[in-house]
Protein backbone atom coordinates (compact mmCIF):
# COMPACT_ATOMS: atom_id res chain seq x y z
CA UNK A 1 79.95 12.14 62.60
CA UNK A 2 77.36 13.62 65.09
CA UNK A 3 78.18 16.98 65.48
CA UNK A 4 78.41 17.88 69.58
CA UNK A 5 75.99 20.10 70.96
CA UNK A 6 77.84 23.77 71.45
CA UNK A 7 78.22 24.79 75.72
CA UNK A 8 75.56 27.10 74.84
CA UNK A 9 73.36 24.91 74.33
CA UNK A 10 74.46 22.36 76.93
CA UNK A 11 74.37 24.96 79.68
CA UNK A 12 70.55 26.33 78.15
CA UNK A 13 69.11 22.67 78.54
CA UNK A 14 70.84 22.53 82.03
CA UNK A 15 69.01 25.67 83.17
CA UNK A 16 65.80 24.16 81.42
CA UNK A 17 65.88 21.54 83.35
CA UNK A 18 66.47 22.39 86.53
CA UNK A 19 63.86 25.02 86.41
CA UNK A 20 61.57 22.42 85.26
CA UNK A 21 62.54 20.63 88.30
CA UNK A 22 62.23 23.52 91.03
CA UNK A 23 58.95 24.46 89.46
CA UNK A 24 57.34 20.78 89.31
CA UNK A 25 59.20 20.33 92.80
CA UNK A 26 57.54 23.27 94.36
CA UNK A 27 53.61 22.59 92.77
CA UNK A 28 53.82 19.16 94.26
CA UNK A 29 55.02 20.15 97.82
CA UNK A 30 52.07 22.62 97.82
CA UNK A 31 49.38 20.54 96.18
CA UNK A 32 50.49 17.53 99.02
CA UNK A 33 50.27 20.14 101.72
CA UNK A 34 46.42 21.01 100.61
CA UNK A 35 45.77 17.13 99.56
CA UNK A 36 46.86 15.78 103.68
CA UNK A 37 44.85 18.36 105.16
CA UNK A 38 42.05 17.53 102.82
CA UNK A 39 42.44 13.92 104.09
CA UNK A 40 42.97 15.30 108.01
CA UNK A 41 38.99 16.67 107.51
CA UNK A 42 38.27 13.97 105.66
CA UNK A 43 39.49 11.45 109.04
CA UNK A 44 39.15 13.87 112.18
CA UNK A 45 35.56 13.39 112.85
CA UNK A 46 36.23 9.70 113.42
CA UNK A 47 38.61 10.90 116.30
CA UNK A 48 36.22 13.52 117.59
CA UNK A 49 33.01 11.54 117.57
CA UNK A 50 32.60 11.74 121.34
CA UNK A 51 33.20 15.13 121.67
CA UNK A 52 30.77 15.94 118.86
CA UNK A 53 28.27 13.83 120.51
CA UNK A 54 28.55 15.71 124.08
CA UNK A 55 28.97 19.15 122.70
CA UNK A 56 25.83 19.00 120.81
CA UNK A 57 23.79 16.38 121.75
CA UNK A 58 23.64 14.50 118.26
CA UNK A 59 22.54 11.09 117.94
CA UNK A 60 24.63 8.97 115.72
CA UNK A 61 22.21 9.08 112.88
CA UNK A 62 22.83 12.81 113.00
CA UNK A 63 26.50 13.00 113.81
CA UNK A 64 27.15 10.62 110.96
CA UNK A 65 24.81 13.23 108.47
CA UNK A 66 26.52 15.78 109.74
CA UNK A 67 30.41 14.09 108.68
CA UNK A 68 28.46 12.57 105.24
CA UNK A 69 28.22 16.38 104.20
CA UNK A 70 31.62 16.46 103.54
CA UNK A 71 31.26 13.58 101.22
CA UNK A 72 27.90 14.75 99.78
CA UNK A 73 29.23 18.42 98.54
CA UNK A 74 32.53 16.61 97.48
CA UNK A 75 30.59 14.32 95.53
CA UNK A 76 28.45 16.84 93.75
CA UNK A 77 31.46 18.50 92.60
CA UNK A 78 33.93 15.89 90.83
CA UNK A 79 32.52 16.65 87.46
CA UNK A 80 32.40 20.59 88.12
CA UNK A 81 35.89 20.31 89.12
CA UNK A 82 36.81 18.04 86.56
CA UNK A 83 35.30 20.46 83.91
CA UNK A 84 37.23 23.50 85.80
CA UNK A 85 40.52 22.14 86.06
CA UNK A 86 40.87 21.13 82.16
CA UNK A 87 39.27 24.50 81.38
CA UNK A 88 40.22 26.99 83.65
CA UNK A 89 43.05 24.87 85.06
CA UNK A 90 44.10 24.01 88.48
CA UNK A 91 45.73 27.15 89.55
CA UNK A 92 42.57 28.92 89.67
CA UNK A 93 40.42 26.61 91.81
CA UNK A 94 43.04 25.38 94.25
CA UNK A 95 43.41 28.84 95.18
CA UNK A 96 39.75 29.66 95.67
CA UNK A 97 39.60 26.32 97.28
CA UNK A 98 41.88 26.96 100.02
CA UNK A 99 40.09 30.12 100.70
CA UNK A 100 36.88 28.27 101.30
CA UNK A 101 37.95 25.27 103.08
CA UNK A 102 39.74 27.68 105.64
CA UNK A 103 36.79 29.69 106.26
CA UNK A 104 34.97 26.53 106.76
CA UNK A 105 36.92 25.25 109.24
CA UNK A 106 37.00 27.81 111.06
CA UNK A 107 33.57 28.22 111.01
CA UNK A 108 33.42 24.41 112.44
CA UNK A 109 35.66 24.93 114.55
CA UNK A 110 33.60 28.34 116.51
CA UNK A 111 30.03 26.15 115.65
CA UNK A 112 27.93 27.15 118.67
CA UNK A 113 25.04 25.35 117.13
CA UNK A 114 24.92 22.09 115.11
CA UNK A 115 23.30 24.22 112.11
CA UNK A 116 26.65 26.23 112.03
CA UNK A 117 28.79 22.92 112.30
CA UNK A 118 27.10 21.33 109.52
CA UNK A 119 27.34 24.28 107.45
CA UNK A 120 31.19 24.32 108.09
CA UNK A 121 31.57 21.12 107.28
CA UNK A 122 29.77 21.31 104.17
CA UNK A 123 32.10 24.41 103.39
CA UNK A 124 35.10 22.19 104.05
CA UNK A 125 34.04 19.56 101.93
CA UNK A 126 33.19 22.01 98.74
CA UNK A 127 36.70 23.59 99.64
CA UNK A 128 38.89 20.58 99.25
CA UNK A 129 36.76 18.57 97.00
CA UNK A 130 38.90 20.39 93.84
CA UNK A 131 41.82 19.31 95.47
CA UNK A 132 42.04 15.78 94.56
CA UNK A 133 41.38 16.24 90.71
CA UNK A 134 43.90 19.66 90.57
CA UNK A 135 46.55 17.30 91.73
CA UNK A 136 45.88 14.61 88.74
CA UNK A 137 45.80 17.28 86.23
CA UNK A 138 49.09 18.91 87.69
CA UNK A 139 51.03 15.89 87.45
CA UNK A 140 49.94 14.73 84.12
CA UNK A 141 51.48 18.15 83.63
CA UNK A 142 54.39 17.87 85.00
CA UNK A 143 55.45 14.68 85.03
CA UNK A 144 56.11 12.02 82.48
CA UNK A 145 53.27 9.57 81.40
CA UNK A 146 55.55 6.37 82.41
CA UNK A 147 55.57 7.52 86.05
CA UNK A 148 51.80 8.35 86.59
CA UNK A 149 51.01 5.44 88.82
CA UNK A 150 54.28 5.98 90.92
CA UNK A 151 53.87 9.48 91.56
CA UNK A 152 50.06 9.14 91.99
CA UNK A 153 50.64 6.55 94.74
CA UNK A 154 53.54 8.73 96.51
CA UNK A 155 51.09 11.28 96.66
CA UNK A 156 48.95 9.28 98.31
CA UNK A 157 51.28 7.94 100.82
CA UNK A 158 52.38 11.98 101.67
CA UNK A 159 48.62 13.13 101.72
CA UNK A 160 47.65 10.09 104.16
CA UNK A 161 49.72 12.03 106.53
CA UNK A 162 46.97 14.02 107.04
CA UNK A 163 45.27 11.08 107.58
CA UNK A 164 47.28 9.43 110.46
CA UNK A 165 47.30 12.87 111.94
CA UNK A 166 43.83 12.64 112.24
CA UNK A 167 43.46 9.44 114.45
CA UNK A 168 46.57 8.65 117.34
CA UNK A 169 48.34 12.10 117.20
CA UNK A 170 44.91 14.23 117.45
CA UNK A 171 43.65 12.19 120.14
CA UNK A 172 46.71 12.98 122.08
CA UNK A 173 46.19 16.46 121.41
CA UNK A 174 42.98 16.64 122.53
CA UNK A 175 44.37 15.73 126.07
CA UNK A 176 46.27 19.44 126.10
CA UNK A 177 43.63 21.29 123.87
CA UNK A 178 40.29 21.33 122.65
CA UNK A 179 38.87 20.00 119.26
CA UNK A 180 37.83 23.50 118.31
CA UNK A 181 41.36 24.87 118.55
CA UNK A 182 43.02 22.50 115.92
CA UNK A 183 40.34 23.24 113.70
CA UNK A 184 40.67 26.79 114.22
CA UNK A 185 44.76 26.47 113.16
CA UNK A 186 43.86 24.22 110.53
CA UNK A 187 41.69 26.77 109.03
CA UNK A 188 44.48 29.48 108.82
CA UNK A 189 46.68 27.44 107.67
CA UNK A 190 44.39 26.18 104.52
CA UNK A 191 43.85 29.73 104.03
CA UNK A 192 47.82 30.27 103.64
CA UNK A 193 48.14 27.55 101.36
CA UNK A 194 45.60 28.47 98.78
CA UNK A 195 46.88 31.80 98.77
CA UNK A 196 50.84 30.67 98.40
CA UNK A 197 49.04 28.58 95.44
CA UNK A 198 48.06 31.51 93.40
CA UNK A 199 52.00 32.70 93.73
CA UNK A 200 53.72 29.61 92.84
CA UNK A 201 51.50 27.53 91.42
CA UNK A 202 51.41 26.80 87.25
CA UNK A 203 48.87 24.96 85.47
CA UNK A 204 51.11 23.23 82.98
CA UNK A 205 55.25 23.96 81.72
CA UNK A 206 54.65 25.71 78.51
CA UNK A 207 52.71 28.12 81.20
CA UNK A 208 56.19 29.09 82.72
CA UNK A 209 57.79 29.46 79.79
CA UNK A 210 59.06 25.71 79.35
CA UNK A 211 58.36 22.46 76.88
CA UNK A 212 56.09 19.80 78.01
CA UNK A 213 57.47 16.49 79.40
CA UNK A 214 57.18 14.52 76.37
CA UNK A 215 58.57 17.93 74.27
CA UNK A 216 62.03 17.13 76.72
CA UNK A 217 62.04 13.22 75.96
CA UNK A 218 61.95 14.09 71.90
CA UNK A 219 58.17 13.26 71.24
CA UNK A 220 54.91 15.24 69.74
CA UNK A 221 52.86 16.67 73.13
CA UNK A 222 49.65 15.05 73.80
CA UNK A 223 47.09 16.78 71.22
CA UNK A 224 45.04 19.23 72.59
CA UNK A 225 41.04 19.21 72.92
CA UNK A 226 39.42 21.69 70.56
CA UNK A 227 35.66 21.34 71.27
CA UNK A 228 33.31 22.56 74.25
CA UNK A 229 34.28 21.17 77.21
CA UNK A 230 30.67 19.31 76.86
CA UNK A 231 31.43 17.33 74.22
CA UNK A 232 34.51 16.27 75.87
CA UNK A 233 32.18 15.03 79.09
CA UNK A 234 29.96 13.48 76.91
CA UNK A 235 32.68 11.30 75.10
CA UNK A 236 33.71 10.57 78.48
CA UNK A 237 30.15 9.57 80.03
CA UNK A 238 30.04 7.34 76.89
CA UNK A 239 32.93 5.24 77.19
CA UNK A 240 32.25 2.02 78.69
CA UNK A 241 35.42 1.72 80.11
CA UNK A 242 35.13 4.87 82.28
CA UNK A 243 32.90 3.34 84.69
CA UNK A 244 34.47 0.11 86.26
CA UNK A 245 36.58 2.79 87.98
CA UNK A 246 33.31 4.60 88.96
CA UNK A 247 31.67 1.44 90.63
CA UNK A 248 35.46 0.05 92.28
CA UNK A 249 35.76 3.48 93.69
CA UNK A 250 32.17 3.46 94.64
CA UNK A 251 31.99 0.46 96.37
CA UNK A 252 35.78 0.05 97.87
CA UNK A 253 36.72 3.25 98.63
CA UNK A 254 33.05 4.37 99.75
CA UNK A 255 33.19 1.37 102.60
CA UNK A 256 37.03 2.08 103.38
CA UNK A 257 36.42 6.15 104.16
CA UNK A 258 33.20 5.12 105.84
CA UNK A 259 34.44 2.91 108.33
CA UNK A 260 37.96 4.35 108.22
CA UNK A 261 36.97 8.21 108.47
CA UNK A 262 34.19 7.64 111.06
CA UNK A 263 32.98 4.41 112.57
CA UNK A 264 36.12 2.09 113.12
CA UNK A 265 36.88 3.73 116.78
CA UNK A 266 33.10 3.24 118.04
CA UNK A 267 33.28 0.10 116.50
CA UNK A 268 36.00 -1.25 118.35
CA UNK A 269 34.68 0.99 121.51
CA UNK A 270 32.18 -0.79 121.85
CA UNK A 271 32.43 -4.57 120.12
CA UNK A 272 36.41 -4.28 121.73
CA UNK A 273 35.75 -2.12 124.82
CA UNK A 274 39.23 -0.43 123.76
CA UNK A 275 39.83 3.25 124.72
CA UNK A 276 40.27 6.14 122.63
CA UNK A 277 43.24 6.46 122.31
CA UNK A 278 43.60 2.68 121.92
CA UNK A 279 41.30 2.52 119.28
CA UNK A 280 42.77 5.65 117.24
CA UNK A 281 46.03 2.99 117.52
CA UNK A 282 44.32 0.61 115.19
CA UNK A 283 42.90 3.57 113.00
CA UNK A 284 46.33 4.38 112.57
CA UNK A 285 47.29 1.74 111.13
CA UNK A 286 44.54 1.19 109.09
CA UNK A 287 45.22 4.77 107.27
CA UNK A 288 49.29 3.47 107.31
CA UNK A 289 48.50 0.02 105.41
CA UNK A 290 46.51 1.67 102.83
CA UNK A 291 49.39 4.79 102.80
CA UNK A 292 52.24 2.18 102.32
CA UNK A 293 50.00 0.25 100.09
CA UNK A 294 49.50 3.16 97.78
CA UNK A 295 52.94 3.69 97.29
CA UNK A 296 53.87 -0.29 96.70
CA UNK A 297 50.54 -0.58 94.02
CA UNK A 298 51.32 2.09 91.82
CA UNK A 299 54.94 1.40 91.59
CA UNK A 300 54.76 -2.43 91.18
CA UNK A 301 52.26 -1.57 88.43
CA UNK A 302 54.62 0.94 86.56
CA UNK A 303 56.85 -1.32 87.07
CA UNK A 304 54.81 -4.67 85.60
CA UNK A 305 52.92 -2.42 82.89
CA UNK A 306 49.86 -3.95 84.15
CA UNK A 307 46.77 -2.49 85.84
CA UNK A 308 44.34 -5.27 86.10
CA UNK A 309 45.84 -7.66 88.02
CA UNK A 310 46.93 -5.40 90.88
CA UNK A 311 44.13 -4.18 91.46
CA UNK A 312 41.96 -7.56 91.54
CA UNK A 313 45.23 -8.95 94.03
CA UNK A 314 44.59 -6.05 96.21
CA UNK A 315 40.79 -5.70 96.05
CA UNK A 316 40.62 -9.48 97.13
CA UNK A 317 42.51 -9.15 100.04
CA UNK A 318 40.46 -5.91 101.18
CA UNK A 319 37.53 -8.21 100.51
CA UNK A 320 39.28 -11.07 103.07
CA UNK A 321 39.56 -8.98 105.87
CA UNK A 322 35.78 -7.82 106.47
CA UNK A 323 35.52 -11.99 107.39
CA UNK A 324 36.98 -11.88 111.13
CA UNK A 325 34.97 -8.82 111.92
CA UNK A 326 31.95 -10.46 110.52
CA UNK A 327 32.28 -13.63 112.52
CA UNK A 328 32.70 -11.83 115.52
CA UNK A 329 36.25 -13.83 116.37
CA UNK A 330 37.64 -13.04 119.58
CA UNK A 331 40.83 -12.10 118.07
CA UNK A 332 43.64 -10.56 120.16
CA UNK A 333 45.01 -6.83 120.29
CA UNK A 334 47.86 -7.78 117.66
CA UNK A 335 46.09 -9.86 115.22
CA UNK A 336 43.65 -6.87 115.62
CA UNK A 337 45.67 -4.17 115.06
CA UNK A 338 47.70 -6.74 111.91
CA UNK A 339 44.02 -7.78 110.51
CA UNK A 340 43.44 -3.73 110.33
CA UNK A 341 46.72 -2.96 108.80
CA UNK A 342 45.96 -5.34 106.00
CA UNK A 343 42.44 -3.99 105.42
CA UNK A 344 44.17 -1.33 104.23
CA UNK A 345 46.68 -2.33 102.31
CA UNK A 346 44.09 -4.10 100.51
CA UNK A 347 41.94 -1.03 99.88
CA UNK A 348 44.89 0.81 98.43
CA UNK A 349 43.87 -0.90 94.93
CA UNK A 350 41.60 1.88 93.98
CA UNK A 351 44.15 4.25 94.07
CA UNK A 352 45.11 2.49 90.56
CA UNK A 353 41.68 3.64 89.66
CA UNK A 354 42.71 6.86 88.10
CA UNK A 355 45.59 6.02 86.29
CA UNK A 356 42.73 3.40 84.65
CA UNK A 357 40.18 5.79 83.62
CA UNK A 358 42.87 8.40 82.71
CA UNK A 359 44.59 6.20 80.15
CA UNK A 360 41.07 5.00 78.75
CA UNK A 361 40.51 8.53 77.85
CA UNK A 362 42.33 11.35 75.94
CA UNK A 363 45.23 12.87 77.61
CA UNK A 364 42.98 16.86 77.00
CA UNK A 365 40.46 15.66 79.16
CA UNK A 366 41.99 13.82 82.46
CA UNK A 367 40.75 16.23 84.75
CA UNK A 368 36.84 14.99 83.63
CA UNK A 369 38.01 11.68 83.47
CA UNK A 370 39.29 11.04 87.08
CA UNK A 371 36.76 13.50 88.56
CA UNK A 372 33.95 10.85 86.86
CA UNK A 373 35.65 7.93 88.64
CA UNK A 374 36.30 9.80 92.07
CA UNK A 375 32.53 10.70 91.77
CA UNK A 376 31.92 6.72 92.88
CA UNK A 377 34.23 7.23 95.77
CA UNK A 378 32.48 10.11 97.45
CA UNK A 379 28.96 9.59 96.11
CA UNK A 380 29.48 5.93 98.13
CA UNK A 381 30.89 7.49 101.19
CA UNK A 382 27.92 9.95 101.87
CA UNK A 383 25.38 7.09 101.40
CA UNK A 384 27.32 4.72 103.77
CA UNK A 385 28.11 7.07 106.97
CA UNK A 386 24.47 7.80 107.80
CA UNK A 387 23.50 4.06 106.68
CA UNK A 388 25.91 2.59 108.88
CA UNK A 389 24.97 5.33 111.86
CA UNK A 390 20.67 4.63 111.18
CA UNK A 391 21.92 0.53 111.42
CA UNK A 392 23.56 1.01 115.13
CA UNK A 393 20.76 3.44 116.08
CA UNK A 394 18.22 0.91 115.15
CA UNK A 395 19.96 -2.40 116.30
CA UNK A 396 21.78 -1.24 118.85
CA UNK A 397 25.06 -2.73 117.15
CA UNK A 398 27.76 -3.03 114.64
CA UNK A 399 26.70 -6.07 112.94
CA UNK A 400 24.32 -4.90 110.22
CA UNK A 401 26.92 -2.13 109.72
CA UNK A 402 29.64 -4.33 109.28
CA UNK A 403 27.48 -6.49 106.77
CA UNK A 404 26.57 -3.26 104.81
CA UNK A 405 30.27 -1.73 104.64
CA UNK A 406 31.58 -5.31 103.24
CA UNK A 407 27.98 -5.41 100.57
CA UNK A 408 29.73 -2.12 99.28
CA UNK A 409 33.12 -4.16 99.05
CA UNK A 410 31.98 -6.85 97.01
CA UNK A 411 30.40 -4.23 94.42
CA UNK A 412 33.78 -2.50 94.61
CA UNK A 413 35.50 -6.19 93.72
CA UNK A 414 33.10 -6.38 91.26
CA UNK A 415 33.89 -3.07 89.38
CA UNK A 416 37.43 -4.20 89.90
CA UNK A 417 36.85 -7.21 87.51
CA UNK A 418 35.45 -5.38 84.91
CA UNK A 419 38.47 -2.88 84.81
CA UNK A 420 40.08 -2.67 81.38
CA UNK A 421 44.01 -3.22 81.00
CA UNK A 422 45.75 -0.53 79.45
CA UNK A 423 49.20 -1.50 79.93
CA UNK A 424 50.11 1.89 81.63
CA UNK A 425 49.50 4.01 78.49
CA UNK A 426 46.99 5.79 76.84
CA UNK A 427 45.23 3.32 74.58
CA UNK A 428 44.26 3.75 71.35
CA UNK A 429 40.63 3.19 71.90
CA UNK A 430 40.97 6.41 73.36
CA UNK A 431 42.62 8.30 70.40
């Protein structure tokens, strides 16, 4: 006979647990916090366009520069941050990150001149950019391999909060206050959160004292990397099957934050004649379709143990929905606002992206790994927000925009078929 574990020892793994629980409980609510108002920068300028455009007299070539350097500082660091967060780990730089976002908005947010806005936005972008890739690393951490793509996309769904808050509900705000005073409270309260980080924040279990997840289920813990962190990029950089998720991400999601983040409301301003606050409607539920479709994609592909096909299901549909706009169809205010809420739902595929190139690679070095692949989704959106804003300035329309943001879909698609099934697990290519 088995012999029965003693109360002792029942009552120790109870209190194990449960500590495990508060602990992974409170890094996520804190990491989500900083990851939706990363996505509120990332969203708000498409909202304040107009108000950019009076208070300083920019042109759209210039207004969409000054929004790309977000994207072009973000971009720049994904493999810095990657390299910092599976060396130094993620406690360090979400702290520091915080700190600089928050100065940088605030900065924005006082601008008196458009040198001083740019160079807040550029803050704000090299704040948050480690936010994204601290997040990954903290829940391989901290929760179990099996539940990567579930948790991934729930984070997703809470950080497009930030998001949705950044179209419908801040253009009702800006009827009672200005656009420099939310970016002003925004600021502080970035600078609170990377601060509370430092406190509560821990870059893996064994840090606090308790076993790694697969340690609790009864298995060996993922082996750790013993080189420079070089030779770890390299082996990375050399992997074919890194980069599908570089070019999906680089294509998809550079078009979706491009038209999403900035030029869907003048878009539908002017090719609609909607309002506003009308267009901030469809917005809204542009950043909700790819939100819920987060969620749906990385649980249905837990749940299959597939990747691939996902994505390309997804991707296609994404692809679809560029067609109406394209063809200029007359279409009406609710097959409008449905035809945006599938857009993204469809775009939501490349949130599988990093659960791809994580389990292509060795478990040591995820933080390089995503960081490589969200590279392609930054790197795509700072090349198309000025291209798209030169194409209206020149043509005085949306049409060789729209053509350009749906090119950058079809190389996404592309990347998406070339995207290697791993069967939600690490494969052993990657040993």
């Amino acid at each position: 006979m088995t012999a029965r574990p003693s109360p002792a020892l029942l009552h120790e793994q109870y209190n194990t647990r449960s500590r495990m629980r508060r602990m992974r409980w409170t890094t996520f609510v804190l990491v989500i916090l900083a990851y939706a108002l990363s996505f509120f920068h990332r969203m708000a300028p498409a909202t304040i366009a107009a108000d950019l455009q009076q208070a300083f007299a920019a042109s759209g070539a210039l207004l969409g520069g000054i929004s790309a350097t977000y994207f072009y500082i973000y971009t720049l660091m994904q493999i810095p941050t990657g390299v910092l967060v599976d060396t130094l780990g993620p406690r360090r730089i979400l702290t520091l990150g915080g700190i600089i976002a928050g100065a940088g908005s605030l900065m924005f947010g006082l601008a008196e001149s458009v040198t001083l806005l740019a160079t807040g936005r550029l803050m704000v972008g090299l704040g948050v950019s480690v936010t994204f890739i601290a997040m990954l690393k903290l829940h391989a951490a901290w929760f179990h391999d099996r539940h990567f793509g579930t948790i991934t996309g729930l984070s997703i769904l809470l950080g497009n909060i930030g998001a949705v808050m950044a179209a419908a509900p801040l253009a009702w705000v800006l009827t009672t206050t200005s656009w420099r005073s939310v970016f002003e409270f925004i600021g502080i309260l970035m600078l609170a959160l990377g601060l509370l980080s430092w406190y509560w924040v821990r870059n893996t279990p064994a840090e606090a004292g308790l076993p790694s997840m697969r340690e609790l289920d009864g298995h060996e813990a993922h082996p750790a990397h013993h080189g420079h962190w070089r030779e770890g990029l390299v082996q990375i950089l050399r992997n074919r099957a890194t980069w599908p998720a570089f070019w999906l991400n680089f294509g998809l999601c550079g078009s979706y934050f491009a038209f999403a983040g900035l030029w869907a409301v003048p878009y539908l301003t002017a090719a609609y004649g909607l309002t506003r606050t009308e267009a901030t409607i469809h917005t809204t539920l542009l950043l909700a379709g790819f939100a819920l479709g987060a969620l749906v994609i990385g649980t249905l592909s837990d749940r299959l143990g597939r990747r691939r096909p996902v994505i390309l299901g997804f991707a296609l549909l994404h692809l679809a929905c560029w067609l109406p706009l394209l063809a200029n169809l007359h279409l009406s205010q609710g097959m409008l606002l449905f035809l945006f809420f599938l857009m993204g739902l469809g775009a939501s595929c490349f949130t599988l992206s990093w659960a791809c190139v994580k389990e292509v690679n060795p478990h040591a070095l995820s933080g390089m790994a995503t960081s490589v692949a969200n590279t392609g989704a930054f790197f795509g959106t700072g090349i198309l927000q000025p291209l798209v804003g030169r194409s209206v300035d020149l043509s005085g329309s949306y049409t060789v925009g729209l053509w350009i943001l749906f090119g950058f879909s079809a190389v996404g698609f592309i990347g998406a078929l070339r995207i290697r099934e791993t069967y939600c697990r690490y494969t052993a290519s990657a040993a």
